[in-house]
N, C-alpha and C. Protein backbone atom coordinates (compact mmCIF):
# COMPACT_ATOMS: atom_id res chain seq x y z
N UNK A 1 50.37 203.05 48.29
CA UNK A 1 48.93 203.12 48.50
C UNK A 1 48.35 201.71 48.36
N UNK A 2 47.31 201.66 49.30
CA UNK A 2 46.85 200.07 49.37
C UNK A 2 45.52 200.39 48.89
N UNK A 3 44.78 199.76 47.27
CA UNK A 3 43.57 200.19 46.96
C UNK A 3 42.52 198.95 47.15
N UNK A 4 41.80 198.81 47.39
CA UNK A 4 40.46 197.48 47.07
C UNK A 4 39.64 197.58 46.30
N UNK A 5 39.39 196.88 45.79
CA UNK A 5 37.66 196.29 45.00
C UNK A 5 37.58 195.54 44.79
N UNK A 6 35.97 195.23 44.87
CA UNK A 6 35.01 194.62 44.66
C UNK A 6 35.15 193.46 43.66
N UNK A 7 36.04 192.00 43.34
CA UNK A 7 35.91 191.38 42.23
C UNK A 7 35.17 190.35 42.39
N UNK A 8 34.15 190.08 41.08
CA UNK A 8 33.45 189.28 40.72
C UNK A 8 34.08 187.21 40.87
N UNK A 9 35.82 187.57 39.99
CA UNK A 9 36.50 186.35 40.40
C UNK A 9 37.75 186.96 40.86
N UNK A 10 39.10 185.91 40.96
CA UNK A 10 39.85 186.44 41.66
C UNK A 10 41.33 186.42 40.20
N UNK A 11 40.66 187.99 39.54
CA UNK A 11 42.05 188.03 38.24
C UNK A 11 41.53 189.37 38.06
N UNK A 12 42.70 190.19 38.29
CA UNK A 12 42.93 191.49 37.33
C UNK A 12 41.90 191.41 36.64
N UNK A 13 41.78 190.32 35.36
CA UNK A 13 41.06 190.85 34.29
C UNK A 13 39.27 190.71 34.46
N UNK A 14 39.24 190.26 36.04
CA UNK A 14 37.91 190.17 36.28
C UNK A 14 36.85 191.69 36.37
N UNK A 15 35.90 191.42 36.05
CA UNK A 15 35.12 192.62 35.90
C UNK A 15 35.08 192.89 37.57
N UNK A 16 34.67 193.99 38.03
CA UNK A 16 34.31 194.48 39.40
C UNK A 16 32.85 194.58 39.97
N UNK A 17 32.80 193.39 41.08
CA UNK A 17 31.44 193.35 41.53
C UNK A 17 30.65 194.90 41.65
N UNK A 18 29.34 194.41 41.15
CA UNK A 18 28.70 195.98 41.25
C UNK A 18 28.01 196.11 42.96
N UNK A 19 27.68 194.56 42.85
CA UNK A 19 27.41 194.74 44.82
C UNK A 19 28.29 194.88 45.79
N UNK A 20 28.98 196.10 46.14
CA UNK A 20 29.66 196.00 47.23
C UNK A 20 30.27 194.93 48.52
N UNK A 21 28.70 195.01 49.44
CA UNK A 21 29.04 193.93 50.80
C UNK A 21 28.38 192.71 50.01
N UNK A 22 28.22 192.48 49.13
CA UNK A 22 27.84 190.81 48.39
C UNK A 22 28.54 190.25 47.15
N UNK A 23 30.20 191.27 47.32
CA UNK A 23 31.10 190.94 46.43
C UNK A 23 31.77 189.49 46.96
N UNK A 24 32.11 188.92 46.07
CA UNK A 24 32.64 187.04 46.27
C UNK A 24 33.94 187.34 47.02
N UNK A 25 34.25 188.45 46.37
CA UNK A 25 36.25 188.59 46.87
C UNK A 25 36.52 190.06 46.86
N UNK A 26 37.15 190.48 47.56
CA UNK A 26 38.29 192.13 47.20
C UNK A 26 39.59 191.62 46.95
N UNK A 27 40.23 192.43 45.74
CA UNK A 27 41.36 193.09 45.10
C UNK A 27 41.81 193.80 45.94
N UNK A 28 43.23 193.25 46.67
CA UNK A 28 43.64 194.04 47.24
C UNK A 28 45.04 194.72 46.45
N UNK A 29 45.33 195.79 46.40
CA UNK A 29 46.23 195.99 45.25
C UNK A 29 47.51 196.92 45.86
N UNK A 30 48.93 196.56 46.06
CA UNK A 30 49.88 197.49 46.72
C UNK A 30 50.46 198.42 45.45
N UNK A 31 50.36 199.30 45.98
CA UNK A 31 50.77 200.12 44.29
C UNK A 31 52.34 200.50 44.67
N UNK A 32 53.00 200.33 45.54
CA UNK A 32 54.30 200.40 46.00
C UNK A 32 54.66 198.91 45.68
N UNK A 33 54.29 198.15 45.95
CA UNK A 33 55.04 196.44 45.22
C UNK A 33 54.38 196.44 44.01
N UNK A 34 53.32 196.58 43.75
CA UNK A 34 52.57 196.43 43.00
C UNK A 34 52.70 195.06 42.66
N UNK A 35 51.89 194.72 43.61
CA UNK A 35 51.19 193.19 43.85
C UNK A 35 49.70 193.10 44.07
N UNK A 36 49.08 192.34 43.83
CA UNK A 36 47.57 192.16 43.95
C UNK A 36 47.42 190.89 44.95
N UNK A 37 46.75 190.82 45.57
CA UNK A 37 46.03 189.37 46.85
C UNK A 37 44.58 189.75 46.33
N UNK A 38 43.60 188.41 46.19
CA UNK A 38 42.13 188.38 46.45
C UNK A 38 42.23 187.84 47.76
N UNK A 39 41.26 188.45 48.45
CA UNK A 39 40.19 187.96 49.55
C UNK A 39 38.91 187.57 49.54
N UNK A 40 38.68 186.42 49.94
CA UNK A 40 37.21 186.38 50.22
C UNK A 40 36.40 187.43 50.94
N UNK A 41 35.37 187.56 50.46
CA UNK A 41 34.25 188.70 51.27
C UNK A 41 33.53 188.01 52.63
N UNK A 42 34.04 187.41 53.77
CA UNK A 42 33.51 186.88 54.76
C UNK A 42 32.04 187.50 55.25
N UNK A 43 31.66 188.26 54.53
CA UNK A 43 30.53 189.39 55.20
C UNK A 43 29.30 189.16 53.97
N UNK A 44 29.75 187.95 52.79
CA UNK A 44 28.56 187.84 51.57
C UNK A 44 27.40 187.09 51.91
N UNK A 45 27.64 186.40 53.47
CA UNK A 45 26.55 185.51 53.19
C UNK A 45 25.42 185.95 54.69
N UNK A 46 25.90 187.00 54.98
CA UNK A 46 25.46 187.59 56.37
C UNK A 46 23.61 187.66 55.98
N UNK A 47 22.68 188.19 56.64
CA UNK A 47 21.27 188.29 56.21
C UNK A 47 21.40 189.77 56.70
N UNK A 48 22.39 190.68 56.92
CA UNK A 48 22.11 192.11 57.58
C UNK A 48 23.73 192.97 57.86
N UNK A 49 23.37 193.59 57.00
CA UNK A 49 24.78 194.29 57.46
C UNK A 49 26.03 194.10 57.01
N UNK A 50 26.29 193.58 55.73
CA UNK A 50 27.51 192.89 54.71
C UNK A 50 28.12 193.90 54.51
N UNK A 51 27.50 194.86 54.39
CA UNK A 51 28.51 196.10 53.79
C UNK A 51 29.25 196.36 54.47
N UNK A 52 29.01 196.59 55.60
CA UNK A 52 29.15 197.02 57.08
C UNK A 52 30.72 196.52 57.36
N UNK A 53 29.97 195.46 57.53
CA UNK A 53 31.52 194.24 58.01
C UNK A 53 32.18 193.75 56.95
N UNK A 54 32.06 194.55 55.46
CA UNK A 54 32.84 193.91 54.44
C UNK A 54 33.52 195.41 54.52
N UNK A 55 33.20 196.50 54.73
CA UNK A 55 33.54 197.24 54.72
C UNK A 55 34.82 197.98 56.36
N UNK A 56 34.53 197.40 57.40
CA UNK A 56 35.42 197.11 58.20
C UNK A 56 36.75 196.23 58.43
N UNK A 57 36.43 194.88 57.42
CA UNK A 57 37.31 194.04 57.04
C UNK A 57 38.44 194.83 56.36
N UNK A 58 37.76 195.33 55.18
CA UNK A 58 38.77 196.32 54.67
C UNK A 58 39.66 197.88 55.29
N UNK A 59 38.73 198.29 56.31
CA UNK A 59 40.01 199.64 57.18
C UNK A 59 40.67 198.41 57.87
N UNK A 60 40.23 197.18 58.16
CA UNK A 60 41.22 196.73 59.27
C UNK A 60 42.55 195.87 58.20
N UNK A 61 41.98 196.05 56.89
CA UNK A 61 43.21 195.68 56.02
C UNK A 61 44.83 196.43 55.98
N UNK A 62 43.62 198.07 56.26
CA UNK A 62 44.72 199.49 56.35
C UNK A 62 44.99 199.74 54.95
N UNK A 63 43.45 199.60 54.20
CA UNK A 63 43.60 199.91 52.66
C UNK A 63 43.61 201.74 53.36
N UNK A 64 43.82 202.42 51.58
CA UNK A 64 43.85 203.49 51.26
C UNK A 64 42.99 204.35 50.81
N UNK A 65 42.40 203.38 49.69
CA UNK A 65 40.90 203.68 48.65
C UNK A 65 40.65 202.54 48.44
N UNK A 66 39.27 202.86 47.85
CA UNK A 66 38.45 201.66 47.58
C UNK A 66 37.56 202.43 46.54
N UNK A 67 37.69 201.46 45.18
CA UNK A 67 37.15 201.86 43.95
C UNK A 67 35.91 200.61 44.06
N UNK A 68 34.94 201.04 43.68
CA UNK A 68 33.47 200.81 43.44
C UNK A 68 32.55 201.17 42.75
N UNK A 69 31.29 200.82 42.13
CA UNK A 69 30.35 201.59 41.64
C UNK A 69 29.16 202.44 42.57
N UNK A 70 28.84 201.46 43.68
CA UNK A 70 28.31 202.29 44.39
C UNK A 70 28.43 201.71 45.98
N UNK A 71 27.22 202.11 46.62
CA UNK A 71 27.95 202.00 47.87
C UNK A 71 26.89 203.00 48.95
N UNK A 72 26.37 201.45 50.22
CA UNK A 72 25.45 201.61 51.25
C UNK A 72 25.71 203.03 51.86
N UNK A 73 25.00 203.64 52.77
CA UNK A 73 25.69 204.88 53.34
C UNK A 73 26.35 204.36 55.01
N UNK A 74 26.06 203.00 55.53
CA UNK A 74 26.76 202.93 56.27
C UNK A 74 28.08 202.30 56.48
N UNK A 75 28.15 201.32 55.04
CA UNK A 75 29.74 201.41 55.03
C UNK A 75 30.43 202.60 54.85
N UNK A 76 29.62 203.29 53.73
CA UNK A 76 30.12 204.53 53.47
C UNK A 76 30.91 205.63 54.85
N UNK A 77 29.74 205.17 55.67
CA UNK A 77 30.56 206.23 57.00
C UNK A 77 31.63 205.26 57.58
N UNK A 78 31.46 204.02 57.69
CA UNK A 78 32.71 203.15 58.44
C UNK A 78 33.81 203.78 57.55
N UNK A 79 33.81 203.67 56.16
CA UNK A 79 35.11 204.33 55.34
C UNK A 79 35.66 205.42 55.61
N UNK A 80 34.40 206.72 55.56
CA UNK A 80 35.23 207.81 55.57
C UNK A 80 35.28 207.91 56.80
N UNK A 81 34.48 207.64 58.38
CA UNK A 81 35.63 207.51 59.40
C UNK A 81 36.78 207.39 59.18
N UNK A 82 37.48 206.43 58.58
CA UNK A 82 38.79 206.07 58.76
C UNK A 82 39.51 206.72 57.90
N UNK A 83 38.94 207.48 57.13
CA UNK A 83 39.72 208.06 56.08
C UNK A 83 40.75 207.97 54.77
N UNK A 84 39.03 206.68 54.35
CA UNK A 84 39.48 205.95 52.97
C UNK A 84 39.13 206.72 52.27
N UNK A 85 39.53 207.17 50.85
CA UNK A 85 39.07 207.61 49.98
C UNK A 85 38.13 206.48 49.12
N UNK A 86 36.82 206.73 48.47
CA UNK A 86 36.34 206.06 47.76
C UNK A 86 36.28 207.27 46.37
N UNK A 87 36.48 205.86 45.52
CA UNK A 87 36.40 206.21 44.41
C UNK A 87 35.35 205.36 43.43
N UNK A 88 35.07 206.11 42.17
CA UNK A 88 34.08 205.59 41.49
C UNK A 88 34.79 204.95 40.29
N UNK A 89 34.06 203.52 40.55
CA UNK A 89 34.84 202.53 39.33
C UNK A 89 33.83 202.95 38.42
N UNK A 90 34.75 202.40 37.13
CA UNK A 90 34.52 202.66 35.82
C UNK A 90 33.76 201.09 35.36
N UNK A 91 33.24 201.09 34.31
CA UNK A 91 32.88 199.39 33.56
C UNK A 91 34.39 199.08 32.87
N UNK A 92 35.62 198.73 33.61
CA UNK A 92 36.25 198.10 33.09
C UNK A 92 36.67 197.36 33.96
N UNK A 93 37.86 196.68 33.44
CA UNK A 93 38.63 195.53 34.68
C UNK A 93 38.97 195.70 35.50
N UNK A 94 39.39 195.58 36.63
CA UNK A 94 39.73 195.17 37.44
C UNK A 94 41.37 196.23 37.37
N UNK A 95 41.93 195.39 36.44
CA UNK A 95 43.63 196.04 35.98
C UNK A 95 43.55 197.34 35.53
N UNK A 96 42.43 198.07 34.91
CA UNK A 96 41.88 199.45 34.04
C UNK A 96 41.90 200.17 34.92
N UNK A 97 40.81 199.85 36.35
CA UNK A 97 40.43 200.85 37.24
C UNK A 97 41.61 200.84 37.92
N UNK A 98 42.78 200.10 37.87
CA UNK A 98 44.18 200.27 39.15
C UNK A 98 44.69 201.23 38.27
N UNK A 99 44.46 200.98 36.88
CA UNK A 99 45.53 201.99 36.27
C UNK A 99 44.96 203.14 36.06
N UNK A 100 43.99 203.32 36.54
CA UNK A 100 42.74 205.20 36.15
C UNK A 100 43.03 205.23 37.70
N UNK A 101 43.07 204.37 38.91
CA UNK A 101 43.56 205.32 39.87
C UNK A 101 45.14 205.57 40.12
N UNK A 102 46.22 205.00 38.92
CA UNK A 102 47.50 205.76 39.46
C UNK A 102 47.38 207.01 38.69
N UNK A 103 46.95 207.09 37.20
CA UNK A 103 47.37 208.17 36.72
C UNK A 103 45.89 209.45 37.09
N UNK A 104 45.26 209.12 38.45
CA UNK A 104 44.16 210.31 39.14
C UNK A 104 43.30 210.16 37.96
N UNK A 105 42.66 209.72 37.44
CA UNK A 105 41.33 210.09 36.54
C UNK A 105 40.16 209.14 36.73
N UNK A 106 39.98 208.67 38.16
CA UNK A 106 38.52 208.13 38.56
C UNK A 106 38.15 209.42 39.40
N UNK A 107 36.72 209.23 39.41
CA UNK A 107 36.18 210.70 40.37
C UNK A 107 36.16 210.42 41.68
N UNK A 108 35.97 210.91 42.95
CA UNK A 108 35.71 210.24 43.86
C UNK A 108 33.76 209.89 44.14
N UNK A 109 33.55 208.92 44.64
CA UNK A 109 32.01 208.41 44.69
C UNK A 109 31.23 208.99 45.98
N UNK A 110 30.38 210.18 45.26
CA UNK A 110 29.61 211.35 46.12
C UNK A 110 28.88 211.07 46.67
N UNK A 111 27.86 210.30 45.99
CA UNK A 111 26.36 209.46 46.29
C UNK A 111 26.39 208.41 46.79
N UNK A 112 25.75 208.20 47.85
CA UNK A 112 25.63 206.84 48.43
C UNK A 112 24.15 206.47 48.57
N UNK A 113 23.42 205.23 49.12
CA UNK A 113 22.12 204.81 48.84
C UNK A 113 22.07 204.28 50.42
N UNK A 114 20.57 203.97 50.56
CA UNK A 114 20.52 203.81 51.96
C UNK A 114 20.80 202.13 51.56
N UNK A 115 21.79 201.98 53.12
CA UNK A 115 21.97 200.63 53.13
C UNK A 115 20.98 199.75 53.37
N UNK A 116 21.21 198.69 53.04
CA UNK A 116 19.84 197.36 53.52
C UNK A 116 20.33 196.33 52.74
N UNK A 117 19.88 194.87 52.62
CA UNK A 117 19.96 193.84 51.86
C UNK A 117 19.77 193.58 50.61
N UNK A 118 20.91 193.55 49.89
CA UNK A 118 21.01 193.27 48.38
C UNK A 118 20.85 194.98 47.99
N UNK A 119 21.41 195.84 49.07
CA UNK A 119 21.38 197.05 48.39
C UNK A 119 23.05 197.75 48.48
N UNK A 120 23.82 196.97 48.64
CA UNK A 120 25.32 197.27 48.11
C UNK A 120 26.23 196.96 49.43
């Protein structure tokens, strides 16, 4: 499984951006190598639509899930088009939330907010 999020810097032990499309980098995490890559968020400095295209960056990664706190409703549909699971991050690291999604105990993330600027 290939998971993403949202990090603030680029370390496991970094906390997880709470802004979605205005995160600095994604965690990309192979839970079969179990290896981690950061990416830059090419979509942080956009004036419209970051989520969008931060959120397309990532199906075209061919992630799996994507753990977050919250989350626009139109990335939200680019995701579940493709048939990512999102899940709801917790306030811990980075390394916490990989390990609450192997052993299943994050929820999946129900609620979404209307998208717009500086709104996830």
């Amino acid at each position: 499984m290939i998971i993403a999020i949202p990090a603030e810097e680029k370390s496991l032990d970094s906390v997880i951006s709470i802004n979605f499309g205005r995160s600095p980098y994604y965690c990309i995490y192979d839970t079969e190598k179990e290896q981690s890559t950061f990416v830059e968020n090419k979509a942080v400095e956009r004036s419209g639509g970051a989520g969008v295209e931060a959120a397309q960056n990532l199906v075209d990664r061919k992630i799996d899930a994507l753990v977050t706190f919250r989350l626009g409703d139109h990335a939200a549909k680019v995701l579940t088009t493709a048939k990512i699971k999102v899940l709801k991050a917790v306030n811990l690291s980075i390394a916490d939330n990989i390990a609450k999604v192997l052993d299943h105990s994050l929820e999946e993330l129900n609620e979404v907010h209307p998208g717009g600027i500086n709104k996830g």
